[in-house]
N, C-alpha and C. Protein backbone atom coordinates (compact mmCIF):
# COMPACT_ATOMS: atom_id res chain seq x y z
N UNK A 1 88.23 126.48 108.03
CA UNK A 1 86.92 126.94 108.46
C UNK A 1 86.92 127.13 109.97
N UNK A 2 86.54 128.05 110.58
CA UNK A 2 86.54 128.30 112.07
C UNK A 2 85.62 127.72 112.47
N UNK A 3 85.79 127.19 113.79
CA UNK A 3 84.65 126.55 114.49
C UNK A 3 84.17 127.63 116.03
N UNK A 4 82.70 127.73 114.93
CA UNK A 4 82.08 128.66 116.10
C UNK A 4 81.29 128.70 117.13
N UNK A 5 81.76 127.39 117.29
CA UNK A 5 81.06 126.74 118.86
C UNK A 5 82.35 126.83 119.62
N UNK A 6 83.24 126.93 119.08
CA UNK A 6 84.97 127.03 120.06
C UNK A 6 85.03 128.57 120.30
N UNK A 7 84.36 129.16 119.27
CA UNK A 7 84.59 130.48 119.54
C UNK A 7 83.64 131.28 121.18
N UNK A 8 82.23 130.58 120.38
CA UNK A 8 81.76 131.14 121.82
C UNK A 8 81.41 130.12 122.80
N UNK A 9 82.35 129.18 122.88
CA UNK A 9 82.90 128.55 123.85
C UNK A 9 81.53 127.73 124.38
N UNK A 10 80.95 127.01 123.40
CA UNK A 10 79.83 126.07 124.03
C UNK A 10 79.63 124.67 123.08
N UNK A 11 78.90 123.82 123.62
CA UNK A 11 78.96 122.93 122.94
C UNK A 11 77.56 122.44 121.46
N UNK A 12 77.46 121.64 120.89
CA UNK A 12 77.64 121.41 119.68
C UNK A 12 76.00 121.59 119.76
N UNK A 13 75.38 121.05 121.03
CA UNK A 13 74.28 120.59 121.37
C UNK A 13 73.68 121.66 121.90
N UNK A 14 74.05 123.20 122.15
CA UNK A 14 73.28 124.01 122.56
C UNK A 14 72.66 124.45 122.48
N UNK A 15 71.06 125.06 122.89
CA UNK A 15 69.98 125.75 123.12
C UNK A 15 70.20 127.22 122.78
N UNK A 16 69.49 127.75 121.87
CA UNK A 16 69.63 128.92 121.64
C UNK A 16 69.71 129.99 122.89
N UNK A 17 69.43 129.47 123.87
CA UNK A 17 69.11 130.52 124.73
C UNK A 17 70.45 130.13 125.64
N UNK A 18 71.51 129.07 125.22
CA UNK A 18 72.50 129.34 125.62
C UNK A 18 73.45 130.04 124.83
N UNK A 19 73.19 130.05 123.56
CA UNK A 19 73.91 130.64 122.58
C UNK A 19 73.96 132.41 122.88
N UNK A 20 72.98 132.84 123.03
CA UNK A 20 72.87 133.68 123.41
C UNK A 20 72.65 134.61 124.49
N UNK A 21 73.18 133.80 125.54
CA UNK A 21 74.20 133.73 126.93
C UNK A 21 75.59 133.88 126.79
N UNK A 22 75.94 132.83 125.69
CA UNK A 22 77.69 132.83 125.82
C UNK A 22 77.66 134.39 124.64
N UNK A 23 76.89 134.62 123.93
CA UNK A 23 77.21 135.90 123.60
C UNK A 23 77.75 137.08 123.72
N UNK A 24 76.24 137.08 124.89
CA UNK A 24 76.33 138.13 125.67
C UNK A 24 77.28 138.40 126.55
N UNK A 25 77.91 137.61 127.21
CA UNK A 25 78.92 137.33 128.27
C UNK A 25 80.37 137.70 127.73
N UNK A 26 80.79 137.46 126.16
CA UNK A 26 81.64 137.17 125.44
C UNK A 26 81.50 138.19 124.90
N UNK A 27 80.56 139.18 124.24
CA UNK A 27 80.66 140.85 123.79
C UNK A 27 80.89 141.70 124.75
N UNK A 28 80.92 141.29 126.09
CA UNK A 28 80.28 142.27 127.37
C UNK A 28 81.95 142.18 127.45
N UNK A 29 83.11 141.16 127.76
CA UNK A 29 84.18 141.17 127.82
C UNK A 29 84.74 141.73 126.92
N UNK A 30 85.03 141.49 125.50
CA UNK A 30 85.69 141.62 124.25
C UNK A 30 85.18 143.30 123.86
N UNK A 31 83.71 143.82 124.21
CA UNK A 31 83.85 145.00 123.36
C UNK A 31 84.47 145.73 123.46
N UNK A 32 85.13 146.40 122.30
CA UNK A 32 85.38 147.57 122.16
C UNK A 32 85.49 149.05 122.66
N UNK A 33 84.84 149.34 123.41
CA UNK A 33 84.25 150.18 124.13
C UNK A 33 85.06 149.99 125.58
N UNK A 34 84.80 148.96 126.21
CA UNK A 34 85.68 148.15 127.34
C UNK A 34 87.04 148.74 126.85
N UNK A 35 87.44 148.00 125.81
CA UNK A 35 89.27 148.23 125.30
C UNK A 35 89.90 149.08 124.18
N UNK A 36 89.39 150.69 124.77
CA UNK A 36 89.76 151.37 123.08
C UNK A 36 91.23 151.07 122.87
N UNK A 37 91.15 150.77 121.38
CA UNK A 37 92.79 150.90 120.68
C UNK A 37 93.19 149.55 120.80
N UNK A 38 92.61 148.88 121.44
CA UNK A 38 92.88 146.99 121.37
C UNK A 38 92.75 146.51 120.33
N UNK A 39 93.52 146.32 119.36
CA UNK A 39 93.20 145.23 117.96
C UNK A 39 92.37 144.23 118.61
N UNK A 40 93.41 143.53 119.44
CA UNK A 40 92.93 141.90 119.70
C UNK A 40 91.75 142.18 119.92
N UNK A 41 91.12 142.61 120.91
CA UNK A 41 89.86 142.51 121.52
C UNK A 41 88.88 143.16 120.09
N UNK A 42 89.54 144.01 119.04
CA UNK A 42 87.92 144.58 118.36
C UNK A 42 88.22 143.37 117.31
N UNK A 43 89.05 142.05 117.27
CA UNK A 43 89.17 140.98 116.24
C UNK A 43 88.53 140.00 116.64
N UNK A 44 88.12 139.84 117.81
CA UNK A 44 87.82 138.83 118.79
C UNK A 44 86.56 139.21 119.09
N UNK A 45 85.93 140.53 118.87
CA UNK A 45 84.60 140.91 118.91
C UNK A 45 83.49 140.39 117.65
N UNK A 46 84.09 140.74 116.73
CA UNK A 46 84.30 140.61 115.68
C UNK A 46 83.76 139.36 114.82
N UNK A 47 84.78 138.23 115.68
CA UNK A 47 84.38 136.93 115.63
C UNK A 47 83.52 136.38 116.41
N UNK A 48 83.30 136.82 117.39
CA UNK A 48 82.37 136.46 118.08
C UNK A 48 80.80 136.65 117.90
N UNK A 49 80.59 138.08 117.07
CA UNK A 49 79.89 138.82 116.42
C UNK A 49 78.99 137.76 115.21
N UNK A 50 80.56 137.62 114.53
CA UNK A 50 80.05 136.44 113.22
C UNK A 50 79.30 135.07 113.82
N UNK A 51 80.23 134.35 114.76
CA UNK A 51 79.26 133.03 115.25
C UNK A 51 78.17 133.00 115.84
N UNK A 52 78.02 134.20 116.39
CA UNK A 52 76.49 134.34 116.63
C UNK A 52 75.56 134.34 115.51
N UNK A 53 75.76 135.40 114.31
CA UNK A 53 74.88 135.57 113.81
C UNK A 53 74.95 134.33 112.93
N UNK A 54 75.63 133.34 112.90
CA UNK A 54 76.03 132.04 112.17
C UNK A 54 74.84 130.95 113.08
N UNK A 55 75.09 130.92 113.95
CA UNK A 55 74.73 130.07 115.38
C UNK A 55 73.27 130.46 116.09
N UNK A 56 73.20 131.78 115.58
CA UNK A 56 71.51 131.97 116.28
C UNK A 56 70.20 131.85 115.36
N UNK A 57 70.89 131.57 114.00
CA UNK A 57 69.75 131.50 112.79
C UNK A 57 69.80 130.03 112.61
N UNK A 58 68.49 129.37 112.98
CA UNK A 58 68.25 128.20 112.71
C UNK A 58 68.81 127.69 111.18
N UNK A 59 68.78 128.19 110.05
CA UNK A 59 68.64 127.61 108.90
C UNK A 59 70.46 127.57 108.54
N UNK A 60 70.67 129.12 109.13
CA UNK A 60 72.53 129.10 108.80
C UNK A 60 72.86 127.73 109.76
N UNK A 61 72.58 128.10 110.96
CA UNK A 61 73.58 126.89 111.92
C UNK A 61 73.22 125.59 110.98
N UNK A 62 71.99 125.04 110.01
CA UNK A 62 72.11 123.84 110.19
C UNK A 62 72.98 123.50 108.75
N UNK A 63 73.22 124.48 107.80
CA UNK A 63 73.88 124.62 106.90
C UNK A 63 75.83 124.54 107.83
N UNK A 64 76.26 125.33 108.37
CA UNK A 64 76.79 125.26 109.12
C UNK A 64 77.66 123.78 109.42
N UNK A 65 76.45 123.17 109.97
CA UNK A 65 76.65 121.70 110.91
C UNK A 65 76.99 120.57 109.30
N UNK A 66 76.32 121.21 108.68
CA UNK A 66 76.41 119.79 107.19
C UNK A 66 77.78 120.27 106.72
N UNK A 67 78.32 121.22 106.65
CA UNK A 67 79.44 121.69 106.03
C UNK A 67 80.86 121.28 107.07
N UNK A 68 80.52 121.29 108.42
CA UNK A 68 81.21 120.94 109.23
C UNK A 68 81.62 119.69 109.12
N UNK A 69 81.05 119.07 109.33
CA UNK A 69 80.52 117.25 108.92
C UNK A 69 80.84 116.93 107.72
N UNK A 70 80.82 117.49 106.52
CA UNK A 70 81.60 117.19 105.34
C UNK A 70 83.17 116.96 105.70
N UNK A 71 83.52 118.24 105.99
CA UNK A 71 85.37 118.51 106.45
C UNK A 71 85.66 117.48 107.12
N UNK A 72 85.07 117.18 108.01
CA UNK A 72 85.49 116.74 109.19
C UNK A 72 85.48 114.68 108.79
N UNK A 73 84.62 114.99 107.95
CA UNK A 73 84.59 113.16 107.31
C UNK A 73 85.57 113.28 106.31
N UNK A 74 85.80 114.51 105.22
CA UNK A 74 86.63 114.67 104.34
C UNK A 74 88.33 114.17 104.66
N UNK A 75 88.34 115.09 106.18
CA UNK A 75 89.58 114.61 106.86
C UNK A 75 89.56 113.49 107.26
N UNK A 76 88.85 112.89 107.92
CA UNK A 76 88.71 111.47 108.43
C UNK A 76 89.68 110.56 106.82
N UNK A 77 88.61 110.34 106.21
CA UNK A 77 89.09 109.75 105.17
C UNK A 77 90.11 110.01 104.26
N UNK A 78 91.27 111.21 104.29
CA UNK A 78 92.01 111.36 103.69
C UNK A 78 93.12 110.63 104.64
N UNK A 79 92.60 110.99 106.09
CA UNK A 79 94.06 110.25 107.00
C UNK A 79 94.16 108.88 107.47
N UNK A 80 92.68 108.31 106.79
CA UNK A 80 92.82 106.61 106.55
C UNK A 80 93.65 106.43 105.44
N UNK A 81 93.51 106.93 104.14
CA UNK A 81 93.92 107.10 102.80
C UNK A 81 95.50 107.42 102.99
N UNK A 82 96.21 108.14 103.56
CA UNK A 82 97.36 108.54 103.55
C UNK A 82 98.09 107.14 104.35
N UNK A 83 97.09 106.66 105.65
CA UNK A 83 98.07 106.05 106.61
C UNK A 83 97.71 104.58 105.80
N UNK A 84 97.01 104.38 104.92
CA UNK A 84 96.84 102.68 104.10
C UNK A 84 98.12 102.97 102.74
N UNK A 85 98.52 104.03 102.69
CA UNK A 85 99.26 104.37 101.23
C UNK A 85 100.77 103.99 102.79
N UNK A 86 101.24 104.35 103.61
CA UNK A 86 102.10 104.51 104.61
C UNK A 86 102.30 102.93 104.69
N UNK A 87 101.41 102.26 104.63
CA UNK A 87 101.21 100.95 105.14
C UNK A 87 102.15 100.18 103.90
N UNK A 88 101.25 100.51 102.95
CA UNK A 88 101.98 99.59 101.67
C UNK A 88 103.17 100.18 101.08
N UNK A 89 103.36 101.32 101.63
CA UNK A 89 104.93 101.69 101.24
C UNK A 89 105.99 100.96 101.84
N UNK A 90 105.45 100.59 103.39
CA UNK A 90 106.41 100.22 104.30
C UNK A 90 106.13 98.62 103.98
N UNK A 91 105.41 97.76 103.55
CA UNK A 91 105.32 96.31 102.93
C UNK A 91 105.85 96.48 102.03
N UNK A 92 105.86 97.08 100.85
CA UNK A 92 106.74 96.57 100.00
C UNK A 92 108.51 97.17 100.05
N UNK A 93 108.71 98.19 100.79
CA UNK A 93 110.50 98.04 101.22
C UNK A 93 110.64 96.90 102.01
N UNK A 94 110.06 96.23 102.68
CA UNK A 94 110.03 94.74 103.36
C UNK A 94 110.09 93.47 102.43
N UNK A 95 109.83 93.65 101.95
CA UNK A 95 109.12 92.73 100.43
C UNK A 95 111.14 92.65 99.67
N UNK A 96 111.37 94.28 99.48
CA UNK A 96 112.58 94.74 98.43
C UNK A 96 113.84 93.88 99.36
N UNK A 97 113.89 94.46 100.57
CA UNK A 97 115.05 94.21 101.42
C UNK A 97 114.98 92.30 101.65
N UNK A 98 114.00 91.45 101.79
CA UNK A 98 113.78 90.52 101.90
C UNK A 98 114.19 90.02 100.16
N UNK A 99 114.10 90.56 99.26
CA UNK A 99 114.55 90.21 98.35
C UNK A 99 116.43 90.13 97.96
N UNK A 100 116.55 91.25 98.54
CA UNK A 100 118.12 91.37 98.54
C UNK A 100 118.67 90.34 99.45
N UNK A 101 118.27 90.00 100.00
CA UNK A 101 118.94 89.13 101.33
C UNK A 101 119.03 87.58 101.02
N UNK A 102 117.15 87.07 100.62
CA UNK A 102 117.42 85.89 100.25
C UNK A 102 117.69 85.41 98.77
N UNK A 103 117.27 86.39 98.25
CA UNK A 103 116.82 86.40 96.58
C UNK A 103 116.08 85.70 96.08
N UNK A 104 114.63 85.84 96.64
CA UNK A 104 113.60 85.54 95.99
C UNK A 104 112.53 86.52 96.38
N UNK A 105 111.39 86.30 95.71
CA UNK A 105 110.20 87.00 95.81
C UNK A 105 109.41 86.78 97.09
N UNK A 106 109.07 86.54 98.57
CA UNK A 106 108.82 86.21 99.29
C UNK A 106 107.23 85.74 99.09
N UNK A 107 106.11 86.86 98.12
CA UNK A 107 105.08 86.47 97.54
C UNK A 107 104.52 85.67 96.35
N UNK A 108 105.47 85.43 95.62
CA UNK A 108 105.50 84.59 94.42
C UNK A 108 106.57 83.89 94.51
N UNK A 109 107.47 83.82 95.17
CA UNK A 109 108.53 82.44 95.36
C UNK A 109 109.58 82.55 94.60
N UNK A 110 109.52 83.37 93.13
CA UNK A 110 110.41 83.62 92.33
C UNK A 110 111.67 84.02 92.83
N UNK A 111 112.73 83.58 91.99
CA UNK A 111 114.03 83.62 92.24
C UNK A 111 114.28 85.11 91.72
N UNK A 112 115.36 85.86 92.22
CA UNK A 112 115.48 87.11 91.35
C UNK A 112 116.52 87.05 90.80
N UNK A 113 116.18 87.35 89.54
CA UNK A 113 116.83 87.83 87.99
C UNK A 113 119.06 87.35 88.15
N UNK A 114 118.70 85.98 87.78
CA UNK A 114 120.55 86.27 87.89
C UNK A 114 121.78 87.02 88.08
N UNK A 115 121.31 88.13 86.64
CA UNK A 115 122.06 88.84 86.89
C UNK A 115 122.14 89.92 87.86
N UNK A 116 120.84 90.34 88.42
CA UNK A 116 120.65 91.20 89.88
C UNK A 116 121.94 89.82 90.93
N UNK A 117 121.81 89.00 90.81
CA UNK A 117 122.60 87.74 91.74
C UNK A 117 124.27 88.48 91.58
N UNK A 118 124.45 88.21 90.03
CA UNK A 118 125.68 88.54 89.76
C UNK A 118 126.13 89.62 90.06
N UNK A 119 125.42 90.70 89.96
CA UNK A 119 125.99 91.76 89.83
C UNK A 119 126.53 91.68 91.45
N UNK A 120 125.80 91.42 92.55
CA UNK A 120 126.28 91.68 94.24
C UNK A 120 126.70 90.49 94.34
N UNK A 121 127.72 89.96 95.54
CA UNK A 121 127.76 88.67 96.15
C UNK A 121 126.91 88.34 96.26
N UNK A 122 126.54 87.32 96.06
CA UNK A 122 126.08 86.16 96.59
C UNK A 122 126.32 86.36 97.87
N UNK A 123 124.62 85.67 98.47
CA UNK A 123 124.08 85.73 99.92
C UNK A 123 125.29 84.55 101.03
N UNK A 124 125.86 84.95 101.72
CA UNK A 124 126.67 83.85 102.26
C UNK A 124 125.95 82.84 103.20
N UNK A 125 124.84 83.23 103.68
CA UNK A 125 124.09 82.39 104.22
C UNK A 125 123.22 81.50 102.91
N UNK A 126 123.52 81.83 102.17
CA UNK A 126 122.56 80.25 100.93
C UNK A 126 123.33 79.28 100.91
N UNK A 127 121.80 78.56 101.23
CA UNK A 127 122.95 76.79 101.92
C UNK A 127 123.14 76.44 100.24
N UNK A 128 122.32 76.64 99.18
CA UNK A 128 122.75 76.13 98.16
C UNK A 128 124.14 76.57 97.31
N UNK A 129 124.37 77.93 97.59
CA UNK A 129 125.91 78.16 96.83
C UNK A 129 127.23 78.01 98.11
N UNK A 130 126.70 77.30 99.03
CA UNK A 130 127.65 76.48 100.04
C UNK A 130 128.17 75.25 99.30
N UNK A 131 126.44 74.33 99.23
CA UNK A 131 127.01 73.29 98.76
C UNK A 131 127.45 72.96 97.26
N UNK A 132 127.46 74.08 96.45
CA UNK A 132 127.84 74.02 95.44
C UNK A 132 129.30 74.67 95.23
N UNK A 133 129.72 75.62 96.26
CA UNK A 133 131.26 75.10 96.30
C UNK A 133 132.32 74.61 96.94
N UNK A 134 131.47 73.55 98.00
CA UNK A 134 131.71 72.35 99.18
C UNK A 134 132.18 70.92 97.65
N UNK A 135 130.65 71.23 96.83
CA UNK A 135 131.28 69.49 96.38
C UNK A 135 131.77 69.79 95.31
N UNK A 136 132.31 71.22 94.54
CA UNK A 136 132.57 71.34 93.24
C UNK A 136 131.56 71.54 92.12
N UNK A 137 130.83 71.88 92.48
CA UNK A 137 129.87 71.95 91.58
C UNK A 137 129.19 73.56 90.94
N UNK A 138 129.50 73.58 89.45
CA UNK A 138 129.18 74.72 88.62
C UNK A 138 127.70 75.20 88.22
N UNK A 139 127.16 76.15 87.78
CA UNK A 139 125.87 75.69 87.39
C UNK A 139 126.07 76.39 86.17
């Protein structure tokens, strides 16, 4: 959606009678007439053309402003939503790798699955399969 307060270059809070200042100022440059055979300038007229007539009708601009304000919360909340999904992706590979290392569950304490044990070495830092083949001992 274009924002047509960027277009005619004023802010959110303006007075119609600035709106239709930056108009005027902004057709008087851009027309057509000024630049025959200019794409840019009769595209840029054009648009400028549209935000006015968007921006100088009380009932469009305020339709406008609610639709703006939708998007703009829409986005808000999708890039909380994406960066809380970012969050718990990156806790639980923390969670996985902390599992491989000590072999347990760091949140439930659980030991992991023997044979996940068997299948890799054994952690060389576990003081318990130290001392279990320090004193001889099988399990």
């Amino acid at each position: 959606m274009e924002d047509w307060y960027q277009v005619l270059q004023i802010s959110r809070q303006a007075k119609e009678e600035e709106i239709k200042a930056a108009y005027r100022r902004l057709a008087k440059e851009y027309h057509p007439d000024s630049h025959p055979g200019d794409r840019e300038c009769e595209r840029k007229f054009r648009e400028i053309s549209e935000a006015y007539s968007i921006l100088s009708h009380e009932e469009k601009r305020r339709k406008y402003d609610e639709e703006l304000k939708g998007i703009k919360a829409g986005k808000k909340a999708a890039g909380q939503d994406a960066e809380a999904k970012s969050k718990d992706i990156e806790v639980q590979n923390i969670h996985k790798k902390f599992e491989e290392f000590f072999g347990f569950n760091p949140k439930t304490k659980e030991i992991v699955h023997e044979d996940k044990l068997q299948q890799k070495e054994r952690n060389p830092l576990d003081a318990a399969s130290l001392f279990e083949q320090f004193m001889g001992i099988k399990r």
